[in-house]
C-alpha atoms as a PDB file:
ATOM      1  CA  UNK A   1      -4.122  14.162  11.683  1.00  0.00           C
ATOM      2  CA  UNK A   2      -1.196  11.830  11.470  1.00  0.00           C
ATOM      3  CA  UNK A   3      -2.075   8.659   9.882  1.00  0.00           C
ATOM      4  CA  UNK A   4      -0.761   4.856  11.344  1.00  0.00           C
ATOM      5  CA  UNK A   5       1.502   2.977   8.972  1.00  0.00           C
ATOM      6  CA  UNK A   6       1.587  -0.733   8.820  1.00  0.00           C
ATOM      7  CA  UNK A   7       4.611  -2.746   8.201  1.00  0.00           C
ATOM      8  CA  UNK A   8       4.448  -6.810   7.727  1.00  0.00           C
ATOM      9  CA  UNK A   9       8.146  -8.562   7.466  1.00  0.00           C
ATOM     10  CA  UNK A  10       7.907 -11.823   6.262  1.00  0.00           C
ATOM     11  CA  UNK A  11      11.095 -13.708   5.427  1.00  0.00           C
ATOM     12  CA  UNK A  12      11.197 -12.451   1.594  1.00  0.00           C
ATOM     13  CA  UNK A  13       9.199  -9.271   1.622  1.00  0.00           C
ATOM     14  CA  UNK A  14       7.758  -6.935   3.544  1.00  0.00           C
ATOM     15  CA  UNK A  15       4.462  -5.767   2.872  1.00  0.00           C
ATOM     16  CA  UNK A  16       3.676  -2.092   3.596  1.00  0.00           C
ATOM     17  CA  UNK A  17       0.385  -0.298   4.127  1.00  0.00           C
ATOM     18  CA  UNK A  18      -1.181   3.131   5.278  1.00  0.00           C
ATOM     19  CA  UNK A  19      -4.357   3.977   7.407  1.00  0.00           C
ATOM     20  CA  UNK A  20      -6.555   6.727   6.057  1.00  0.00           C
ATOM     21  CA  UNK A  21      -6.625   9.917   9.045  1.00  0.00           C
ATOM     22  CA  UNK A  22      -9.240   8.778  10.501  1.00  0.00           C
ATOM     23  CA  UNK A  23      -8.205   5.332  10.907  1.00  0.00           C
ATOM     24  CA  UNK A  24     -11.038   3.585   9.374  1.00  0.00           C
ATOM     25  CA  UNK A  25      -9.837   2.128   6.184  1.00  0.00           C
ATOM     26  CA  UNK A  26      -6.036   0.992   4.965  1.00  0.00           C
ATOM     27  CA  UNK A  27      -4.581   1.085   1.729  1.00  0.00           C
ATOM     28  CA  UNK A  28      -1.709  -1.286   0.303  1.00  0.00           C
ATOM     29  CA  UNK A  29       1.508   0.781  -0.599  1.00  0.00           C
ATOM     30  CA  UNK A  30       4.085  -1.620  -1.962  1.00  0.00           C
ATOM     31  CA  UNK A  31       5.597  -4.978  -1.391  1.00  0.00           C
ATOM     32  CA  UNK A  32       9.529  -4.246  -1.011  1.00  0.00           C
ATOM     33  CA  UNK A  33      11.508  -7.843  -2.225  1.00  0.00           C
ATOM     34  CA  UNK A  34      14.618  -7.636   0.725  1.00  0.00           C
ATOM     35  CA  UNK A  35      16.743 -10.904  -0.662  1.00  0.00           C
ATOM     36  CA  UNK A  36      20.667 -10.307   0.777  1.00  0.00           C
ATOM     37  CA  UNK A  37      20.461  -6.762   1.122  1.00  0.00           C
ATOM     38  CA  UNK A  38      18.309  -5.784   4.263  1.00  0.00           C
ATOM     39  CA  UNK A  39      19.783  -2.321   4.139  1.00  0.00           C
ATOM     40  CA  UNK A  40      18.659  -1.858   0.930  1.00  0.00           C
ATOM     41  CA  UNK A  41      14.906  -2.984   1.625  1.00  0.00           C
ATOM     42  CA  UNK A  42      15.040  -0.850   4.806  1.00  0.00           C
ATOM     43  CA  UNK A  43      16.031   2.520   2.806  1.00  0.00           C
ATOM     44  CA  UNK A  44      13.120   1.309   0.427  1.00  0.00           C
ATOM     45  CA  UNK A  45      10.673   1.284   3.259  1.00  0.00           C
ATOM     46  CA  UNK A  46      11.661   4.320   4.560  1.00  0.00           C
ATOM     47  CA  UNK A  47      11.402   5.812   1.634  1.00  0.00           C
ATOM     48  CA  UNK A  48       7.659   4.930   0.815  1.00  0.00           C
ATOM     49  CA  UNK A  49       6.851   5.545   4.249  1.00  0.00           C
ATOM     50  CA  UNK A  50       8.362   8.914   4.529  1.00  0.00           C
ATOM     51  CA  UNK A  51       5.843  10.582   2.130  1.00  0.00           C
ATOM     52  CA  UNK A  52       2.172   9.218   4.046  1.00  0.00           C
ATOM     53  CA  UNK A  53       2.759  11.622   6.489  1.00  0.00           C
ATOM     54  CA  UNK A  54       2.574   8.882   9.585  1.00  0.00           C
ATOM     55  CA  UNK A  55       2.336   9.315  12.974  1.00  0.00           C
ATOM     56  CA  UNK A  56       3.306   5.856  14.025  1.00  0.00           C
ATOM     57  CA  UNK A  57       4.544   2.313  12.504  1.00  0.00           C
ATOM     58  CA  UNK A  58       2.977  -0.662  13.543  1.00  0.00           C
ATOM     59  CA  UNK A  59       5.128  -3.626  12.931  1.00  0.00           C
ATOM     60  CA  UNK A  60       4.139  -7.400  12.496  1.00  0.00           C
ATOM     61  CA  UNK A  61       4.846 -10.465  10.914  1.00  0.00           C
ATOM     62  CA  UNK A  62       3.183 -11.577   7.966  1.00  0.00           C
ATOM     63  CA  UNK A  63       2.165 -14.880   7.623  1.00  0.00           C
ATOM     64  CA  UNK A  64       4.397 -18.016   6.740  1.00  0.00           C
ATOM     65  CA  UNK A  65       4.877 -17.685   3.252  1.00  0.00           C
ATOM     66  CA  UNK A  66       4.358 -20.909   0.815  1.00  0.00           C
ATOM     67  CA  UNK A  67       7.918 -22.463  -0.007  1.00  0.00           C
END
């Protein structure tokens, strides 16, 4: 069963998570820092996405980070 993968962009990092098959619980997978290179943090998520064997991405934004 393909599992849902969660991605949360906030303005300095994107938080990334993975829901278990069955979609009851989620586990944290890494924090990716993107600073001036987006293309660099995208590879990055792509890359620790690409092994959880996901079925979908659900995108959202995290919330407003502290200043």
């Amino acid at each position: 069963m393909k599992r849902t993968a969660a991605v949360d962009y906030g303005r300095r990092r994107i938080g990334l998570a993975v829901a278990d098959p069955l979609g009851i619980t989620v586990r944290g997978l890494d924090t990716v820092e993107h600073g001036a290179s987006l293309e660099e943090a995208a590879r990055r998520v792509a890359a620790a996405l690409a092994s959880e064997e996901g079925g979908r991405i659900l995108v959202g934004l995290a919330p407003d980070e502290p200043e």
